[in-house]
Protein backbone atom coordinates (compact mmCIF):
# COMPACT_ATOMS: atom_id res chain seq x y z
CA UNK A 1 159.58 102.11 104.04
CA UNK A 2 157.18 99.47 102.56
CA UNK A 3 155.59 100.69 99.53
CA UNK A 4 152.17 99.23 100.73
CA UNK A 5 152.85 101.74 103.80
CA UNK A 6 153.23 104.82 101.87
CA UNK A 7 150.61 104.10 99.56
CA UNK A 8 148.19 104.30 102.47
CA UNK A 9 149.34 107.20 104.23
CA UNK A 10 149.36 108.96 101.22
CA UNK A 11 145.58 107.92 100.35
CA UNK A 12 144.88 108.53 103.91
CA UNK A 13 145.93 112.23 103.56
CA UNK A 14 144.18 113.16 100.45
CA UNK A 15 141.03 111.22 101.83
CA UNK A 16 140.82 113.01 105.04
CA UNK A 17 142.95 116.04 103.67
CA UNK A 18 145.51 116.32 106.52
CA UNK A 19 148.20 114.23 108.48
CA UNK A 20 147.20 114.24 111.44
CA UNK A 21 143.82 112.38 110.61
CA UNK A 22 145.60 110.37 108.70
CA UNK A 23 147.57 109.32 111.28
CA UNK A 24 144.87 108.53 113.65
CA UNK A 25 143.06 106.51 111.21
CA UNK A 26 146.56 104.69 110.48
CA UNK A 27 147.61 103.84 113.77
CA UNK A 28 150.28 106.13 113.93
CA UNK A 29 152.22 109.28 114.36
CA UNK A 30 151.90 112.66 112.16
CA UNK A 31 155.19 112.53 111.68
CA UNK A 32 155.72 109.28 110.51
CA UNK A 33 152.66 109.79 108.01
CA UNK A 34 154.32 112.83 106.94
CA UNK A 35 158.00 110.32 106.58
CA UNK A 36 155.93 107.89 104.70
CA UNK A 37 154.22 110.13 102.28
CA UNK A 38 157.55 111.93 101.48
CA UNK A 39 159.51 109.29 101.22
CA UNK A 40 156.65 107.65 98.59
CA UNK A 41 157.26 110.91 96.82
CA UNK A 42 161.17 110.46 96.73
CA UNK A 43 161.04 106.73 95.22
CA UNK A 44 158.26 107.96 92.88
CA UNK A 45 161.01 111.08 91.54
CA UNK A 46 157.52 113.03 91.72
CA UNK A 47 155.53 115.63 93.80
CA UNK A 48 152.28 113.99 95.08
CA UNK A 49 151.20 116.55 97.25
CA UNK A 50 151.15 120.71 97.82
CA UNK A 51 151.29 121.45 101.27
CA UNK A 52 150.53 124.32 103.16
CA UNK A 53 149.88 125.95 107.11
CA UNK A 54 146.32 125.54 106.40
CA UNK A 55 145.33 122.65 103.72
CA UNK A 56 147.11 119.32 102.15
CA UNK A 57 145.83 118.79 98.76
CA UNK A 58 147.11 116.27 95.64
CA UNK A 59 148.95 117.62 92.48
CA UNK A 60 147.63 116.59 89.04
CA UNK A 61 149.96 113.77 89.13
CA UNK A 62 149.35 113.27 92.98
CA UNK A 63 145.45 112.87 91.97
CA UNK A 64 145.81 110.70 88.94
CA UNK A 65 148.64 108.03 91.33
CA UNK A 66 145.71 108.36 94.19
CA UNK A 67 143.14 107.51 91.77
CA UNK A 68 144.95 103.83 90.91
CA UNK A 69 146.37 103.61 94.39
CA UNK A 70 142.88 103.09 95.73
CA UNK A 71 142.45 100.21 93.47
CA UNK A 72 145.73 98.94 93.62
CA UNK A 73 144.69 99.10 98.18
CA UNK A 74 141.04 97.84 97.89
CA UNK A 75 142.37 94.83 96.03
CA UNK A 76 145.30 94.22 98.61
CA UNK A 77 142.76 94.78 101.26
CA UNK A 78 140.47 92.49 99.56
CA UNK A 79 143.24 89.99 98.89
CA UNK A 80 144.26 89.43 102.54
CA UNK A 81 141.02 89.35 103.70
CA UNK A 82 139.89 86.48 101.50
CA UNK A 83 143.02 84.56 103.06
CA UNK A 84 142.35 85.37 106.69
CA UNK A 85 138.72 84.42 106.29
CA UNK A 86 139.74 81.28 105.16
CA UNK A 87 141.93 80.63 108.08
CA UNK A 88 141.19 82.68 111.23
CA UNK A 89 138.13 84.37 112.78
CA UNK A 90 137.52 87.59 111.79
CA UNK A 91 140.28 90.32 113.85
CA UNK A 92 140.98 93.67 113.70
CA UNK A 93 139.47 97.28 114.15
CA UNK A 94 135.90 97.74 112.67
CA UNK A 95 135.31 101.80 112.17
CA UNK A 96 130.95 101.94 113.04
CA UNK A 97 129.51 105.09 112.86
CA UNK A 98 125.71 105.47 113.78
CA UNK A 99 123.03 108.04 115.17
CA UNK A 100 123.04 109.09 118.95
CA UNK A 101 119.26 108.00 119.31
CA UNK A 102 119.21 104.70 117.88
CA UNK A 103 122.93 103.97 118.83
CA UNK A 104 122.66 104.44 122.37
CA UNK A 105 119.45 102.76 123.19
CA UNK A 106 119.73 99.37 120.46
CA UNK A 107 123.11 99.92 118.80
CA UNK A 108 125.48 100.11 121.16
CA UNK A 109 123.77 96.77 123.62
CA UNK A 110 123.77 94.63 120.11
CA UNK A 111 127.79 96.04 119.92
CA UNK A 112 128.55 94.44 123.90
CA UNK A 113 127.19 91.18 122.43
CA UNK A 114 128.78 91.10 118.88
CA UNK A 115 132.31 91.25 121.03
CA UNK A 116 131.69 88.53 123.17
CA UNK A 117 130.83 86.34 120.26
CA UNK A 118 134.04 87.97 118.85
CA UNK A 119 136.81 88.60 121.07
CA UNK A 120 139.58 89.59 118.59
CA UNK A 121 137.35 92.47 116.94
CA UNK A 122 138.16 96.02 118.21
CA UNK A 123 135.22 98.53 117.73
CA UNK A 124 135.64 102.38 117.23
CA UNK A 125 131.99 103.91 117.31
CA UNK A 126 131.13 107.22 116.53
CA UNK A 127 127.66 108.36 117.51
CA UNK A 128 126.45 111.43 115.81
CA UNK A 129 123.53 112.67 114.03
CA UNK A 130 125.15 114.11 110.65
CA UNK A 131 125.49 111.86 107.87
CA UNK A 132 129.04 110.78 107.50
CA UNK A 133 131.53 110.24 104.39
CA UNK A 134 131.94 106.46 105.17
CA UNK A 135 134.65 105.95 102.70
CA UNK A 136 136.09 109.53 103.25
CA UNK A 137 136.74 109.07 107.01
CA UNK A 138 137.31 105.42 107.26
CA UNK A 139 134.53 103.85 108.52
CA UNK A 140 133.90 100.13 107.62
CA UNK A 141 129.96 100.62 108.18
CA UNK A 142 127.44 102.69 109.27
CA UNK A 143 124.10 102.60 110.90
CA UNK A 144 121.72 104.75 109.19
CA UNK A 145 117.87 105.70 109.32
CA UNK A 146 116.48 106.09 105.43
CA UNK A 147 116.88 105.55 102.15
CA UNK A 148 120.16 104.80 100.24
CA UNK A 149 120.88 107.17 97.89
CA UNK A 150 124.57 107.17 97.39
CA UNK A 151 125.50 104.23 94.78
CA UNK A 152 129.15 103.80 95.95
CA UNK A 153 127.05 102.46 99.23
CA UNK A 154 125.38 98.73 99.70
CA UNK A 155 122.64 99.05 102.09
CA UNK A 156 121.05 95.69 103.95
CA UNK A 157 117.81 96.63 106.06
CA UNK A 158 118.16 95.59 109.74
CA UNK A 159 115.36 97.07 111.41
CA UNK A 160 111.80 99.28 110.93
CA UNK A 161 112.21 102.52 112.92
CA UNK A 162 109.00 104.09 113.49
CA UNK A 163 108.20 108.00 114.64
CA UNK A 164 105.10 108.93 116.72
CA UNK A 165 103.94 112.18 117.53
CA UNK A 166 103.90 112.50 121.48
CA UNK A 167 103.01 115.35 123.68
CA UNK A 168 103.23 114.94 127.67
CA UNK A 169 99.95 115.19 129.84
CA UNK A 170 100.50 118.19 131.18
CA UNK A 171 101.15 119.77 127.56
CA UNK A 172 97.60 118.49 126.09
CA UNK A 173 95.76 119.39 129.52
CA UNK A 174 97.12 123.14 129.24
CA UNK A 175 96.89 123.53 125.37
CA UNK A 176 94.29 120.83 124.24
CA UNK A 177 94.93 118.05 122.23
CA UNK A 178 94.41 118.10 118.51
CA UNK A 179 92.46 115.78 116.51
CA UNK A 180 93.79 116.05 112.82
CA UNK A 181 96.85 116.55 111.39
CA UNK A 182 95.61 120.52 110.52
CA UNK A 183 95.49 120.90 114.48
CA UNK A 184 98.89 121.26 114.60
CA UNK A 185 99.08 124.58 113.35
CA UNK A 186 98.12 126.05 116.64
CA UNK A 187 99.88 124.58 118.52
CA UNK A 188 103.89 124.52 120.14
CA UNK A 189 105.67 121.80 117.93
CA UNK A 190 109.31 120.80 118.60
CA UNK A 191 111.18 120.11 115.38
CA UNK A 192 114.14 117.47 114.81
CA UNK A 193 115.78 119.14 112.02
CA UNK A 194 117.37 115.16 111.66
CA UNK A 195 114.26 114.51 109.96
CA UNK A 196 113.87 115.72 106.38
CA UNK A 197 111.72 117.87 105.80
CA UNK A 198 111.90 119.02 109.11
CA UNK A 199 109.05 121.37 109.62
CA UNK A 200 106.76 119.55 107.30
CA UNK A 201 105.51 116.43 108.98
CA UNK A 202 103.85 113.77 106.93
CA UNK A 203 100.55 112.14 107.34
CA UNK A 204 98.23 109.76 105.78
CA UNK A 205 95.07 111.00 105.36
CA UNK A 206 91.94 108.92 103.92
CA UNK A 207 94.75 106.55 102.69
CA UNK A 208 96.82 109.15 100.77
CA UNK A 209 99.85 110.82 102.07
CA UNK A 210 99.92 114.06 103.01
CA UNK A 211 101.92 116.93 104.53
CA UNK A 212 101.10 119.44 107.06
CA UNK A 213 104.03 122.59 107.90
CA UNK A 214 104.09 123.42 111.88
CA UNK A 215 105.18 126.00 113.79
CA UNK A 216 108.70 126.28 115.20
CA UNK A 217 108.59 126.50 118.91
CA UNK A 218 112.15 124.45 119.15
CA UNK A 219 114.18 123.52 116.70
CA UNK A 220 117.19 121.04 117.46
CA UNK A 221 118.87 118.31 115.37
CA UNK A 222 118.97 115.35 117.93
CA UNK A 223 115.87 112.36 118.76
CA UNK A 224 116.76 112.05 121.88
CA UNK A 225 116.91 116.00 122.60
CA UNK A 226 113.37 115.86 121.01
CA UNK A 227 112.08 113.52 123.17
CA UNK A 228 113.13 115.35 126.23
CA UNK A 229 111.65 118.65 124.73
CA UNK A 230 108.60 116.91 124.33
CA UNK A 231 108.57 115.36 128.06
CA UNK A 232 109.22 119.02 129.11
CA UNK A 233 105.76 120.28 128.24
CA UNK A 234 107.69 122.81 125.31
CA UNK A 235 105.15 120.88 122.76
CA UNK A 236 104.64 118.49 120.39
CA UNK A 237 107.03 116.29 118.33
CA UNK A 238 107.77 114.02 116.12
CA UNK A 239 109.63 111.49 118.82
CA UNK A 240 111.75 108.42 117.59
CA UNK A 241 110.45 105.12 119.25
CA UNK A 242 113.43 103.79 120.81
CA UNK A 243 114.23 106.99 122.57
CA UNK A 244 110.60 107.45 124.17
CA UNK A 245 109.50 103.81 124.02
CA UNK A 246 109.71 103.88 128.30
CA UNK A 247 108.07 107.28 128.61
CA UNK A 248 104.76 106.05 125.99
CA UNK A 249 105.06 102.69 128.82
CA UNK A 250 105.06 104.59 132.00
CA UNK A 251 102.70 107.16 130.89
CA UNK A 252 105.32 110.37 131.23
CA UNK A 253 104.45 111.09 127.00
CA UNK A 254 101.41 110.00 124.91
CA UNK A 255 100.81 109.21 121.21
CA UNK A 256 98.79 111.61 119.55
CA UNK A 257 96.80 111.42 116.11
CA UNK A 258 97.52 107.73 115.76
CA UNK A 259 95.42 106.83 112.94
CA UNK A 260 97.32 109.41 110.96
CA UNK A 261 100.67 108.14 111.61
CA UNK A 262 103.01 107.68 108.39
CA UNK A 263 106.19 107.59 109.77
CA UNK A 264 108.52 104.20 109.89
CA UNK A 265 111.83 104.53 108.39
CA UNK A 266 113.88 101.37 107.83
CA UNK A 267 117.60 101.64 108.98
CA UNK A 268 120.36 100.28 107.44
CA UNK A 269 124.11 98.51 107.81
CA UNK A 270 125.60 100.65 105.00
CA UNK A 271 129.07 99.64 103.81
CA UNK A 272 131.44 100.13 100.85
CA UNK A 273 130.84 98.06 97.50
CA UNK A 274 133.81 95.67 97.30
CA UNK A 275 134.70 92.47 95.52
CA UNK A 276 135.13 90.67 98.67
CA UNK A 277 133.24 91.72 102.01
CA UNK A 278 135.90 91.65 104.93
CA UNK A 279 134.88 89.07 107.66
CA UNK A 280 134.63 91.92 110.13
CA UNK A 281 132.22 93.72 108.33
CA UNK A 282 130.43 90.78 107.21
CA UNK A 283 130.29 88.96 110.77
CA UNK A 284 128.80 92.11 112.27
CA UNK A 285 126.14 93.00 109.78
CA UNK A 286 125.15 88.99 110.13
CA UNK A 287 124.68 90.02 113.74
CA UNK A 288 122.47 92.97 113.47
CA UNK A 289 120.70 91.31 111.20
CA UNK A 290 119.91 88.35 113.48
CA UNK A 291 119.60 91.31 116.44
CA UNK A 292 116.88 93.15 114.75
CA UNK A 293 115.22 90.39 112.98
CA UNK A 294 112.11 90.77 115.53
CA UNK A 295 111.62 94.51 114.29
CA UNK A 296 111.72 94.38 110.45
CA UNK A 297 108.17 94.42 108.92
């Protein structure tokens, strides 16, 4: 066994606390992350690990050797990397996770062009709407609506990503349509709990932001599930552009309260801090940024 190769399995493990994850995000089989990991703990003359039906978690010393064996990785990582830029075009897996709404209608197009351009790049995309661990599951970047928060994280802005309020014809010919933000109250509003807060929607009133809480008619925790709510006739809601941008055209959904509108998140290539920015990562955020350069503000 290479060192290098138990050193990741092992941080593997802990990071995604059990072998069989770990093995998927290796490349490999359980068993041979399990092989790896105790074979690391049989050179080492120390137990890394207590293992049992249910959980995988680090001893004291098993925490304190993962602790520098991240390091001692990011820097190998880092190390290659900086040599392979230098002499190849970027290769290898790149780990994207993103939202279902904005990934399937402008993510996943600007992916089928990024691998043209770069033919020796494999991409594994997850598309779901719960914010994900980046460095605890593996990913190389994500694809995120809001603000950073987490300062482990180095966010570039790619694109604006406005909200609108919609209803569908039919909806505002049966139940009216309202004229201020108040107006809301009585009627059927479809939440996207995705949005935070979810049942208070803001506005800007008279230049100042403001708040109003709706009624639940629907809750659910998807944009594009929204949007098709919304086309429904269920109610009102808080609609992301790209997923109802050909319904506002054709006429099937229309934007209410417009001149109270306060909603236009900015989303984000979100990636690890790191000495040295692998030529993956770095060759796709390049591309979204030259993708999306037409919708930043």
């Amino acid at each position: 066994m290479d060192t290098i190769d138990g050193m990741k399995a092992f941080a593997r493990v802990i990071e995604s606390g059990s072998f069989t994850k770990a093995a998927r995000r290796l490349g490999i089989s359980t068993a041979l992350a399990s092989k790896y990991v105790r074979q690391l703990e049989t050179r080492l003359g120390a137990q890394l690990l207590n293992r049992t039906t249910r959980s995988v978690r680090p001893t004291k010393v098993g925490q304190a050797y993962w602790e520098r064996c991240n390091r001692i990785l990011s820097e190998f990582d880092e190390l290659e990397d900086s040599v392979a830029d230098q002499h190849v075009r970027p290769r290898g897996q790149l780990r994207i996770a993103g939202s279902r709404a904005f990934g399937e209608d402008m993510l996943v197009p600007a992916i089928g062009v990024f691998m043209e351009s770069h033919p020796e790049i494999t991409v594994d995309l997850t598309l779901e709407e719960r914010m994900v661990d980046i460095i605890a599951e593996g990913f190389d970047v994500a694809i995120r609506a809001g603000e950073l928060a987490d300062s482990s994280l180095i966010g570039r802005r790619i694109a604006s990503c406005p909200y609108y309020i919609c209803a569908s014809p039919e909806y505002l010919t049966e139940h009216g349509t309202p004229n201020t933000p108040q107006d809301l109250v009585d009627h059927r509003c479809i939440i996207n709990t995705g949005i935070t807060p979810a049942n208070d929607w803001q506005f800007s009133i008279n230049g100042q932001k403001s708040q109003v809480t709706v009624p639940s008619t629907v809750r659910v925790n998807a944009a594009r599930s929204t949007a098709t709510l919304v086309k429904a006739g269920q109610g009102i809601g808080l609609c992301l552009h790209s997923a109802v941008k050909d319904d506002l055209e054709s006429g099937a959904l229309i934007r209410v309260l417009r001149k109270f509108e306060a909603y236009d998140q900015s989303v984000y290539a979100i990636y690890p801090k790191s000495h040295h920015l692998s030529g993956k990562v770095r060759a796709f955020v390049d591309h979204m940024l030259a993708t999306f350069a037409d919708y930043r503000a």
